[in-house]
PDB file of N, CA and C in Angstrom:
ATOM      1  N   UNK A   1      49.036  -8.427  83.660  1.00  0.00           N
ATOM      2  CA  UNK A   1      50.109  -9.397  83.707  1.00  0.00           C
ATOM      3  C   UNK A   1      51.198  -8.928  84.657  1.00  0.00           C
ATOM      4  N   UNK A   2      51.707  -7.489  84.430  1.00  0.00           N
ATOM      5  CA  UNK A   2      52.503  -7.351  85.167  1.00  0.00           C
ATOM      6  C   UNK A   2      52.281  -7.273  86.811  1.00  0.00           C
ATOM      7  N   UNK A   3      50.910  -6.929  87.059  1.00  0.00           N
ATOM      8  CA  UNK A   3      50.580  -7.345  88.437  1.00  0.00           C
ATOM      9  C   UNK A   3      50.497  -8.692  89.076  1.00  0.00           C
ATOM     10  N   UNK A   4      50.878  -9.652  88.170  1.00  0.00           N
ATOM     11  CA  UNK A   4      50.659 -11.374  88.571  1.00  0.00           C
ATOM     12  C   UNK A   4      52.094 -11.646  88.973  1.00  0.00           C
ATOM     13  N   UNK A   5      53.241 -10.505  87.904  1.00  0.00           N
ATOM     14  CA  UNK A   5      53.748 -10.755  87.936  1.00  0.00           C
ATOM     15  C   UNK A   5      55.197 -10.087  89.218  1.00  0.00           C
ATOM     16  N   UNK A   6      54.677  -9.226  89.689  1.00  0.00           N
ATOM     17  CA  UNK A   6      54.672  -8.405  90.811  1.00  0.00           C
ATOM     18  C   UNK A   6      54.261  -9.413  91.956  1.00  0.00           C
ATOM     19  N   UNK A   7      53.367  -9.441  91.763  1.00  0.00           N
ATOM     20  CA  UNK A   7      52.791 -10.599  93.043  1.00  0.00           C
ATOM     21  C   UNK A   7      53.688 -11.621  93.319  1.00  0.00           C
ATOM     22  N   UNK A   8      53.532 -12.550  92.244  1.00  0.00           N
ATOM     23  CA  UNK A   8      54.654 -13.941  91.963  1.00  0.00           C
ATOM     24  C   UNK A   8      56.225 -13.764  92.761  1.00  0.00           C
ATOM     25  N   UNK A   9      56.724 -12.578  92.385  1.00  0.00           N
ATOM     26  CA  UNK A   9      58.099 -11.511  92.947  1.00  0.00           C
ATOM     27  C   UNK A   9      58.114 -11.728  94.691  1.00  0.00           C
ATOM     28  N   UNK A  10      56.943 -11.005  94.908  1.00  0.00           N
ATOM     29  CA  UNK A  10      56.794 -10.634  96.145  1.00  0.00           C
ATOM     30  C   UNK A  10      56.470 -11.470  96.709  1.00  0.00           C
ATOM     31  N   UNK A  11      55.590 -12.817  96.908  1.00  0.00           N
ATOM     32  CA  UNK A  11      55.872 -14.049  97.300  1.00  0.00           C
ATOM     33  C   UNK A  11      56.908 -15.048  97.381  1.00  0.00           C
ATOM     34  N   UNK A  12      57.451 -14.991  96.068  1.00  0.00           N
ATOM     35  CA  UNK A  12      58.632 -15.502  96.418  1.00  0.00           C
ATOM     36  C   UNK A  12      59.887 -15.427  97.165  1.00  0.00           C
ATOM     37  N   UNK A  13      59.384 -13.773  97.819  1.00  0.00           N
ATOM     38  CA  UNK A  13      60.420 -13.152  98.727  1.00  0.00           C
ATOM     39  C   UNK A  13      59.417 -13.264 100.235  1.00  0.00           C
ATOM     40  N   UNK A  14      58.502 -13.800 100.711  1.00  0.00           N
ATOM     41  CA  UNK A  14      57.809 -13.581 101.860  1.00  0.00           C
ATOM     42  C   UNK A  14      56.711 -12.686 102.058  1.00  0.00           C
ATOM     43  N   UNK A  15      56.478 -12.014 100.932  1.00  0.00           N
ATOM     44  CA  UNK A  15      55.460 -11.195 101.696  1.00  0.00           C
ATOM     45  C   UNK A  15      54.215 -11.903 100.886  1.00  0.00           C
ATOM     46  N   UNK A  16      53.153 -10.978 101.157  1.00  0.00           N
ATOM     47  CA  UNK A  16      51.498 -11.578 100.560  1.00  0.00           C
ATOM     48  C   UNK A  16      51.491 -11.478  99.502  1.00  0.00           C
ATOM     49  N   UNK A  17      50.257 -11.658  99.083  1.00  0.00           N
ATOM     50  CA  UNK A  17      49.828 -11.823  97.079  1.00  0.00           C
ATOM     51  C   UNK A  17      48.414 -10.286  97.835  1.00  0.00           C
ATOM     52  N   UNK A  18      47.863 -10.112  98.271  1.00  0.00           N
ATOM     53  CA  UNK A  18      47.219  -8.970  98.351  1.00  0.00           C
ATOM     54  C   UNK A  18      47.702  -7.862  97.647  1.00  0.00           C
ATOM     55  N   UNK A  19      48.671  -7.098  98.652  1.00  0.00           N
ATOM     56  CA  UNK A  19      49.472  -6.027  98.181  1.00  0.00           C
ATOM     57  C   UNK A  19      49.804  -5.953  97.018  1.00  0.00           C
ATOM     58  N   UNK A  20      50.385  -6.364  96.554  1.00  0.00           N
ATOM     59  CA  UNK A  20      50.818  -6.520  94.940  1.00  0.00           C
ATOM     60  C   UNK A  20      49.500  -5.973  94.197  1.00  0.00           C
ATOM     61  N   UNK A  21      48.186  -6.878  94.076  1.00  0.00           N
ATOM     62  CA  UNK A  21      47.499  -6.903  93.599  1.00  0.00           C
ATOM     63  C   UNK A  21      46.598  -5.920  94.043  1.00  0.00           C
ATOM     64  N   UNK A  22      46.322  -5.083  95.016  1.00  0.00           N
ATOM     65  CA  UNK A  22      45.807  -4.016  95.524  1.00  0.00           C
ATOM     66  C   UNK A  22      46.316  -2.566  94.804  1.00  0.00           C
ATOM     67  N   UNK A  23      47.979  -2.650  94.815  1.00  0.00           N
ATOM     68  CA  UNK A  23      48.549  -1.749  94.246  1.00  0.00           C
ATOM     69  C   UNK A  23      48.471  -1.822  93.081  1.00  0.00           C
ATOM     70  N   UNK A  24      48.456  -2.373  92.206  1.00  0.00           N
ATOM     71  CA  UNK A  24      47.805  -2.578  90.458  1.00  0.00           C
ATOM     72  C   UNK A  24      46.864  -1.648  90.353  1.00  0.00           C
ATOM     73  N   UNK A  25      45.876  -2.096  90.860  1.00  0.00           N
ATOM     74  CA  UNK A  25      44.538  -1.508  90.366  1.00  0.00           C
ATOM     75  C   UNK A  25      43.746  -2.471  89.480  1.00  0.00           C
ATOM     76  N   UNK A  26      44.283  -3.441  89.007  1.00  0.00           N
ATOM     77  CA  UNK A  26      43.666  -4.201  88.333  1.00  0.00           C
ATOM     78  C   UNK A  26      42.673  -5.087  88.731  1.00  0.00           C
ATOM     79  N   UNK A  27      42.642  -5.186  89.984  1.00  0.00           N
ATOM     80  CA  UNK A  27      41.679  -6.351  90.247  1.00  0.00           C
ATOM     81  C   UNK A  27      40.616  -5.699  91.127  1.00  0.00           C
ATOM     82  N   UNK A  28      39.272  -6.068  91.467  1.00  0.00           N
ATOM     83  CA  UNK A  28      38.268  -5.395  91.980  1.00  0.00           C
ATOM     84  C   UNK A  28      39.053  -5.405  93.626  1.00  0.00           C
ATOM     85  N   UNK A  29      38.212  -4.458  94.468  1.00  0.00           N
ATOM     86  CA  UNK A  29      38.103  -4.171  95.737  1.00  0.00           C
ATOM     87  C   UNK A  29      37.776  -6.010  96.678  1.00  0.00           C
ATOM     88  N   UNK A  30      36.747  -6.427  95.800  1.00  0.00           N
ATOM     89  CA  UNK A  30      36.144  -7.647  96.613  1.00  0.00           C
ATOM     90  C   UNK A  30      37.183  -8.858  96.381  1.00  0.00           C
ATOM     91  N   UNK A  31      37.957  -8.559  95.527  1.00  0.00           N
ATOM     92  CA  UNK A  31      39.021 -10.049  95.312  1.00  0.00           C
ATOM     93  C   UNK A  31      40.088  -9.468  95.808  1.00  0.00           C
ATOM     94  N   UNK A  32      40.175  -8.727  96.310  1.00  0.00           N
ATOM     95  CA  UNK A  32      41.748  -8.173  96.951  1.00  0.00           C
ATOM     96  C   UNK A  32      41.295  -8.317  98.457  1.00  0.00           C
ATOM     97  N   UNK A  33      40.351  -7.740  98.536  1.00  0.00           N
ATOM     98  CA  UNK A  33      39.689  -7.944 100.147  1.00  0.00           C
ATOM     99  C   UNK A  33      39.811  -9.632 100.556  1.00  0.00           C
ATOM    100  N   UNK A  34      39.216 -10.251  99.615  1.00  0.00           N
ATOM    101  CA  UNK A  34      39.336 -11.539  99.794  1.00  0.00           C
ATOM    102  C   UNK A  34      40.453 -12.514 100.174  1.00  0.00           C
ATOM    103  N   UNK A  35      41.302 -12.088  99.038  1.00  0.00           N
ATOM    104  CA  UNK A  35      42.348 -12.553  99.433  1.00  0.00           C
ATOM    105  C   UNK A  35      43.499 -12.338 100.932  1.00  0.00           C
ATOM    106  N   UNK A  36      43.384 -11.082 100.793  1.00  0.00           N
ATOM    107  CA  UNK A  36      44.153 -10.680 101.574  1.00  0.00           C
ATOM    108  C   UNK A  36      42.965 -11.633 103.400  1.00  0.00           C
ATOM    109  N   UNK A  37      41.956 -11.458 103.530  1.00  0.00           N
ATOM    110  CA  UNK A  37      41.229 -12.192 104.579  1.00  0.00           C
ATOM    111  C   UNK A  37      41.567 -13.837 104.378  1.00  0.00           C
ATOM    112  N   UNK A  38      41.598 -14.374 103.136  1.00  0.00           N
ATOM    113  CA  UNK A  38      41.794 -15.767 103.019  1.00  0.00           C
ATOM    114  C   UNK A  38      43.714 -15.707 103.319  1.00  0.00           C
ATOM    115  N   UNK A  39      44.607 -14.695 103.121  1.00  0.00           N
ATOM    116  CA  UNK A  39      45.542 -14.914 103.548  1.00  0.00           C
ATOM    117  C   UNK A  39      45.691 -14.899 105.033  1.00  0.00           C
ATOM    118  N   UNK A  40      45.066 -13.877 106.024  1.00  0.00           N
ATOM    119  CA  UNK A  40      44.859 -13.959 106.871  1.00  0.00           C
ATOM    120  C   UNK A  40      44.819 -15.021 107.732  1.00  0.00           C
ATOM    121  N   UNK A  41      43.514 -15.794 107.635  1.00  0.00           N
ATOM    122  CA  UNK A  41      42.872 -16.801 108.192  1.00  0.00           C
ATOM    123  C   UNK A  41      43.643 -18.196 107.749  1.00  0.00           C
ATOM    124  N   UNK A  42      44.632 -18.127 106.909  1.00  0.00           N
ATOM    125  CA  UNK A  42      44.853 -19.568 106.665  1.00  0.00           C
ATOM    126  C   UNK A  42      43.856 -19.847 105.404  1.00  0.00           C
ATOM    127  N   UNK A  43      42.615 -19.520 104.783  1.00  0.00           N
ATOM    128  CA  UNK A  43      41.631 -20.392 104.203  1.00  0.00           C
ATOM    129  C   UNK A  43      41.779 -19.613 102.643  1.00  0.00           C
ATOM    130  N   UNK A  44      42.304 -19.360 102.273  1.00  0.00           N
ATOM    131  CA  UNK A  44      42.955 -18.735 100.573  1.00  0.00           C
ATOM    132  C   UNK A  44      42.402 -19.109 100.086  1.00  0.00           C
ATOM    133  N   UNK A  45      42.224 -20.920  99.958  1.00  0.00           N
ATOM    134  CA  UNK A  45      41.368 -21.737  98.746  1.00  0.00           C
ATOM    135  C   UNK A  45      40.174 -21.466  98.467  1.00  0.00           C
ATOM    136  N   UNK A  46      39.599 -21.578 100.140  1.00  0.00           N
ATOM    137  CA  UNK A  46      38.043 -20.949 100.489  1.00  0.00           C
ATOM    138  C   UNK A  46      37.295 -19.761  99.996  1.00  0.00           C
ATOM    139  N   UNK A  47      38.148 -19.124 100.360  1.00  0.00           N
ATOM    140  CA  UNK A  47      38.074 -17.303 100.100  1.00  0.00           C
ATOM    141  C   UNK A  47      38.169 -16.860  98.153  1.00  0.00           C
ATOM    142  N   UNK A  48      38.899 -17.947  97.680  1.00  0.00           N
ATOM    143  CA  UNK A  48      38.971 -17.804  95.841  1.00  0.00           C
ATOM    144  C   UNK A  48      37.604 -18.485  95.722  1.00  0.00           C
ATOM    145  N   UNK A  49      37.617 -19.613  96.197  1.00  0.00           N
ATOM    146  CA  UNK A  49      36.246 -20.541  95.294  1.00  0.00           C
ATOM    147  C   UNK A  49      34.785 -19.592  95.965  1.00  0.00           C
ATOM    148  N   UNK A  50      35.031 -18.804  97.157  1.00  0.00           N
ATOM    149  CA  UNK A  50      33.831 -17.715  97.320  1.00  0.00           C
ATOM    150  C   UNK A  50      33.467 -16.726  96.096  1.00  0.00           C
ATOM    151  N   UNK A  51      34.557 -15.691  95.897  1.00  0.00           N
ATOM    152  CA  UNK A  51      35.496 -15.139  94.757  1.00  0.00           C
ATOM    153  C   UNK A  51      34.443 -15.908  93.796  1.00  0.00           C
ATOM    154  N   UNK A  52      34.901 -16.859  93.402  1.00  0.00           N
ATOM    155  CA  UNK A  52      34.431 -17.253  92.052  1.00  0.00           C
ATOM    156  C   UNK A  52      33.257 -17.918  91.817  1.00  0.00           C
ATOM    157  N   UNK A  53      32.398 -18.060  93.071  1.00  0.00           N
ATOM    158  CA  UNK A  53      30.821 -18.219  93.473  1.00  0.00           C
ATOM    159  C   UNK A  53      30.311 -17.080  92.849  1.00  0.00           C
ATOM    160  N   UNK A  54      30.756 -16.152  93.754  1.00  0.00           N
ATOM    161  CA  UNK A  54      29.980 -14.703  93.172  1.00  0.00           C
ATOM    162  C   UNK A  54      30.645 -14.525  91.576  1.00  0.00           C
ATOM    163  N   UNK A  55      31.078 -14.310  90.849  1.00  0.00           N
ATOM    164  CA  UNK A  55      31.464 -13.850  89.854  1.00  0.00           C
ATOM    165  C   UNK A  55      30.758 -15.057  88.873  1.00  0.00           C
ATOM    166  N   UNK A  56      30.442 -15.977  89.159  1.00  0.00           N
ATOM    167  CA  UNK A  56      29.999 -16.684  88.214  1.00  0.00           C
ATOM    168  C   UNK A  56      28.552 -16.999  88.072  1.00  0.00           C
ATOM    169  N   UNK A  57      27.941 -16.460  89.421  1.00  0.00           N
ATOM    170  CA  UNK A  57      26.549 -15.737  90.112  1.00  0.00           C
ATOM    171  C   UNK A  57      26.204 -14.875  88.654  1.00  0.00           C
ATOM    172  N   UNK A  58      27.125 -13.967  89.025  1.00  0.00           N
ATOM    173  CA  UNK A  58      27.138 -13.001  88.212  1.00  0.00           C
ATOM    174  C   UNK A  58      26.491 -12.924  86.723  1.00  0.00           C
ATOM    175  N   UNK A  59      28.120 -13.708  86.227  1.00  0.00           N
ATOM    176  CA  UNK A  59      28.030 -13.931  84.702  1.00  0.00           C
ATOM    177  C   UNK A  59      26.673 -15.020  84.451  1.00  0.00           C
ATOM    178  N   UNK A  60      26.595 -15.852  84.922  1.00  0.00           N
ATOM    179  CA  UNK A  60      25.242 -16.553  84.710  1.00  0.00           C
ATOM    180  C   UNK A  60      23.917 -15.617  84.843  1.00  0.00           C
ATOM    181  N   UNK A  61      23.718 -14.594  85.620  1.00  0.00           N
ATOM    182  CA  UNK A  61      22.781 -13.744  85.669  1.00  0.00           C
ATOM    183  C   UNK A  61      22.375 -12.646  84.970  1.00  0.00           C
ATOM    184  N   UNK A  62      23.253 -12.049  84.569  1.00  0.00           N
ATOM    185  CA  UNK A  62      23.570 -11.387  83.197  1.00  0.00           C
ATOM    186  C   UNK A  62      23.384 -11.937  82.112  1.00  0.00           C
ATOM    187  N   UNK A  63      23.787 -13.021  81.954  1.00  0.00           N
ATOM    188  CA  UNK A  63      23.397 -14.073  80.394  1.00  0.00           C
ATOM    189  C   UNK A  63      21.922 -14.116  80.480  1.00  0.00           C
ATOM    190  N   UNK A  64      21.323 -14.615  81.406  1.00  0.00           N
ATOM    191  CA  UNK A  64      20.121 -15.222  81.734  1.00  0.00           C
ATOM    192  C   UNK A  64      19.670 -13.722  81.580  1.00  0.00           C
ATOM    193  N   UNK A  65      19.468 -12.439  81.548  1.00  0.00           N
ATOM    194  CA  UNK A  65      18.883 -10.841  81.447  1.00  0.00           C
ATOM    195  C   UNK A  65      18.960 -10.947  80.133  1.00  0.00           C
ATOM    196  N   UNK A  66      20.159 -11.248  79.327  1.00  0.00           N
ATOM    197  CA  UNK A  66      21.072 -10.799  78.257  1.00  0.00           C
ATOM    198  C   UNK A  66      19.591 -11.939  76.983  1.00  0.00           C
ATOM    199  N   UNK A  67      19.971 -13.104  77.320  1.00  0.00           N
ATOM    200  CA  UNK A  67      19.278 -13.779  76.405  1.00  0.00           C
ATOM    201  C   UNK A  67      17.479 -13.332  76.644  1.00  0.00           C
ATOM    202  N   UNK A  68      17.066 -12.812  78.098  1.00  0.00           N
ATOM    203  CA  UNK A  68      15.573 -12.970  77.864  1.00  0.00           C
ATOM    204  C   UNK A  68      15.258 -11.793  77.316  1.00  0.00           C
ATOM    205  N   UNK A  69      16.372 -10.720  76.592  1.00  0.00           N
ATOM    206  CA  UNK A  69      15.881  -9.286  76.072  1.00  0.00           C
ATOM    207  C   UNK A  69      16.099  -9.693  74.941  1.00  0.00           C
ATOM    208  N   UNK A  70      17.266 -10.872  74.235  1.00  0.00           N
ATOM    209  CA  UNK A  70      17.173 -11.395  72.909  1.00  0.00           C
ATOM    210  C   UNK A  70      15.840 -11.972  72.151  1.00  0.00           C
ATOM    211  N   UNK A  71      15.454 -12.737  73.094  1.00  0.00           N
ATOM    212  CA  UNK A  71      14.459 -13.876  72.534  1.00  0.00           C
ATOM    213  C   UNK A  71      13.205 -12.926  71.677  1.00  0.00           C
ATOM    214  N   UNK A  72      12.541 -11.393  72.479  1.00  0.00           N
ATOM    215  CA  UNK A  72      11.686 -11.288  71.801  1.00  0.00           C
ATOM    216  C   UNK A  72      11.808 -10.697  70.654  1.00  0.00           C
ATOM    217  N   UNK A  73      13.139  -9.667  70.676  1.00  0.00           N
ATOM    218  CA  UNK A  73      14.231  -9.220  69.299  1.00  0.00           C
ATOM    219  C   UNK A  73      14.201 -10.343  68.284  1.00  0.00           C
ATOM    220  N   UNK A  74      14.384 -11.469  68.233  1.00  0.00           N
ATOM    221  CA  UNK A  74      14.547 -12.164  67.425  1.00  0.00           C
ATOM    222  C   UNK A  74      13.453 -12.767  66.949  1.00  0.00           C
ATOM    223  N   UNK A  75      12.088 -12.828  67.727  1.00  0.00           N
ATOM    224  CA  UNK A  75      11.254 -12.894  67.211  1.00  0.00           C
ATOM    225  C   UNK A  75      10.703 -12.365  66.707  1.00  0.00           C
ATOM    226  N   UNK A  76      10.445 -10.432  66.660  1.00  0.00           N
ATOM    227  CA  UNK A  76      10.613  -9.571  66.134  1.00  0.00           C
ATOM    228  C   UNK A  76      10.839  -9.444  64.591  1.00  0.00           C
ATOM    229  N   UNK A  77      12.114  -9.245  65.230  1.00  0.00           N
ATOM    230  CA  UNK A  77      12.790  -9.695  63.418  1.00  0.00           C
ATOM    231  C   UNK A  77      12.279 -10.641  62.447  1.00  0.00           C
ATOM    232  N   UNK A  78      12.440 -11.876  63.047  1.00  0.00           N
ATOM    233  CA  UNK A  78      11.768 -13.260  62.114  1.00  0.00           C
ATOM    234  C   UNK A  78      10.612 -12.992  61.806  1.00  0.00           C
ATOM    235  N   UNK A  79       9.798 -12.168  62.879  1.00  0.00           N
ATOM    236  CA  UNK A  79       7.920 -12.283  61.992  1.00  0.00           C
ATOM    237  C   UNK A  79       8.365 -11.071  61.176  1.00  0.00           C
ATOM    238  N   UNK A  80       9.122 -10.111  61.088  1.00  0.00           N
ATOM    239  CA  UNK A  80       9.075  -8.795  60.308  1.00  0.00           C
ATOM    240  C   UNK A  80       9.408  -9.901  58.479  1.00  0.00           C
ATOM    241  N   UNK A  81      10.612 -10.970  58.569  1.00  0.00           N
ATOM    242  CA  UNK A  81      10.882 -11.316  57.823  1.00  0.00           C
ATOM    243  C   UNK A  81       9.801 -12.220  57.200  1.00  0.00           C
ATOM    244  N   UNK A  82       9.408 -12.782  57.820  1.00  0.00           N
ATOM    245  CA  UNK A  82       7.811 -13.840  57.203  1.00  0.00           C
ATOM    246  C   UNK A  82       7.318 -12.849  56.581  1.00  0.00           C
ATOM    247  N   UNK A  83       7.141 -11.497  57.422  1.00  0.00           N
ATOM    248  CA  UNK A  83       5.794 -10.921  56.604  1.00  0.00           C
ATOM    249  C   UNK A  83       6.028 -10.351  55.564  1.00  0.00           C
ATOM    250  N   UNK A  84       7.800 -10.075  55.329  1.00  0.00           N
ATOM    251  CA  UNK A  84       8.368  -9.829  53.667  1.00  0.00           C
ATOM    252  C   UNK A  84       7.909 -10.279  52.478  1.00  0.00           C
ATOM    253  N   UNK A  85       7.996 -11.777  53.411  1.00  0.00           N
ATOM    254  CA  UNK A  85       8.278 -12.961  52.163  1.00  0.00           C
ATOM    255  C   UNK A  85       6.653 -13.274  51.839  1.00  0.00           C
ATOM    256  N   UNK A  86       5.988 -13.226  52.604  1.00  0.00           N
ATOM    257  CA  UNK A  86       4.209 -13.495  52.902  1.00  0.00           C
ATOM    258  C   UNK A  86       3.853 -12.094  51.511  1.00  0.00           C
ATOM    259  N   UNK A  87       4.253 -10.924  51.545  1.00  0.00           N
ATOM    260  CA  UNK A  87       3.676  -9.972  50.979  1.00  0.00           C
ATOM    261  C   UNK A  87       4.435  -9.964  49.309  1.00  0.00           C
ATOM    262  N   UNK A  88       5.300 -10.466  49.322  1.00  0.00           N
ATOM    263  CA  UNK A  88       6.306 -10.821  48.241  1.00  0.00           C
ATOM    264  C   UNK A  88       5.091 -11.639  47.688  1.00  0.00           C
ATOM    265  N   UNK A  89       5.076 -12.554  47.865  1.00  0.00           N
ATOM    266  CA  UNK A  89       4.172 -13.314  47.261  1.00  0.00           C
ATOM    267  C   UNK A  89       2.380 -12.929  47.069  1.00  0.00           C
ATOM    268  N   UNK A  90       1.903 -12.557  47.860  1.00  0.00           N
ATOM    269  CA  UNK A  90       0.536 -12.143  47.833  1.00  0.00           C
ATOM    270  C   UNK A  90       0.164 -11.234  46.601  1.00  0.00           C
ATOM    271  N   UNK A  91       1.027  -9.895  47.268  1.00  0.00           N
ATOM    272  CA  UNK A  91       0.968  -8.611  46.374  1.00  0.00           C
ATOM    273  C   UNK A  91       1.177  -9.300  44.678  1.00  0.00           C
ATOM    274  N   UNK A  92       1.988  -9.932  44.444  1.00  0.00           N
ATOM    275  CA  UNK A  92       1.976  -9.775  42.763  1.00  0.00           C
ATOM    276  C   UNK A  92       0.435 -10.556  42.504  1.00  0.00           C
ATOM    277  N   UNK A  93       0.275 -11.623  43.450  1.00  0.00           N
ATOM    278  CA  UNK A  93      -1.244 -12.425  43.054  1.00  0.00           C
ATOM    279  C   UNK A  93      -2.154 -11.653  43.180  1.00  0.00           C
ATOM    280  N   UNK A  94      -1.914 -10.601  44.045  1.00  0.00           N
ATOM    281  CA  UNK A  94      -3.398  -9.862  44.226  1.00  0.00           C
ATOM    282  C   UNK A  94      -3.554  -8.511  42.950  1.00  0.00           C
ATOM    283  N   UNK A  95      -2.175  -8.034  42.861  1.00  0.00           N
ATOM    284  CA  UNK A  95      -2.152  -7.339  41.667  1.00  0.00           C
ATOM    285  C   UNK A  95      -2.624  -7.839  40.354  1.00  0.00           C
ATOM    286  N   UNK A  96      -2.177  -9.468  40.022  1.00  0.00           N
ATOM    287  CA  UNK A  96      -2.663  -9.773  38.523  1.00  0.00           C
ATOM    288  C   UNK A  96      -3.929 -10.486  38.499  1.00  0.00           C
ATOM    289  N   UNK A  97      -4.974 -10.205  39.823  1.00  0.00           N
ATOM    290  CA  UNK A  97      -6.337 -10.475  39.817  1.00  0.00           C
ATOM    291  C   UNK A  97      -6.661  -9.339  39.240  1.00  0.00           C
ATOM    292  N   UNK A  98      -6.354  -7.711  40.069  1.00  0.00           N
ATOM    293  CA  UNK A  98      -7.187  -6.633  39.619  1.00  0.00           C
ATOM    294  C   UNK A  98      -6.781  -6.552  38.078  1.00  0.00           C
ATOM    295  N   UNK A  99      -5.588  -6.727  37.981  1.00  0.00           N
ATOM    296  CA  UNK A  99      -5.542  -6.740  36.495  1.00  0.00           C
ATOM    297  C   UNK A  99      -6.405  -7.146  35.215  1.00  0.00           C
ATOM    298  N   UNK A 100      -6.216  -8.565  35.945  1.00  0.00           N
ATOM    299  CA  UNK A 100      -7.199  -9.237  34.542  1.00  0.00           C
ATOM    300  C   UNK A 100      -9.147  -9.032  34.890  1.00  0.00           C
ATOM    301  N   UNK A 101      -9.430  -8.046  35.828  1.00  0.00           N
ATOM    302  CA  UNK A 101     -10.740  -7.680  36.111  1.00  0.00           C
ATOM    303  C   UNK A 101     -10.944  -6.175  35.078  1.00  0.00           C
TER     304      UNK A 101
END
């Protein structure tokens, strides 16, 4: 926050939104680079919605890893649980056959 809010400062006095945000530390190498080139060039808007191409590249690609290591975990689990409930039931029937033999 306080680096937004540093920034906000320093724009409002003339200088860039880079710097600010470079000197933080808070924000990656590639969105400071960015910006500071989209301040450059005139194209800021361009240079964020790039920014947020990749980062959402990202997070969508990771989910998509994230869920296909879930799916067989959970299937996993669920047949471990059938075969609880499957043996729950069997075992006492198969026990009060030998029994009454």
């Amino acid at each position: 926050m306080r680096a937004i809010e540093q920034a906000t400062t320093d724009l409002t006095e003339g200088a860039n939104i880079s710097d600010p945000l470079k000197r933080s530390g808070q924000f990656p190498p590639l969105v400071t680079h960015m910006i500071s080139v989209g301040e450059k060039t005139g194209e800021l808007e361009q240079m964020l919605d790039k920014v947020s191409e990749h980062y959402e590249y990202q997070v969508n690609s990771k989910v998509t890893s994230f869920t296909a290591i879930l799916e067989p975990i959970f299937i996993v689990i669920l047949a471990g649980i059938v075969l609880v409930v499957v043996l729950s039931v069997v075992l006492p029937m198969l026990e009060m056959n030998d029994a009454s033999l």
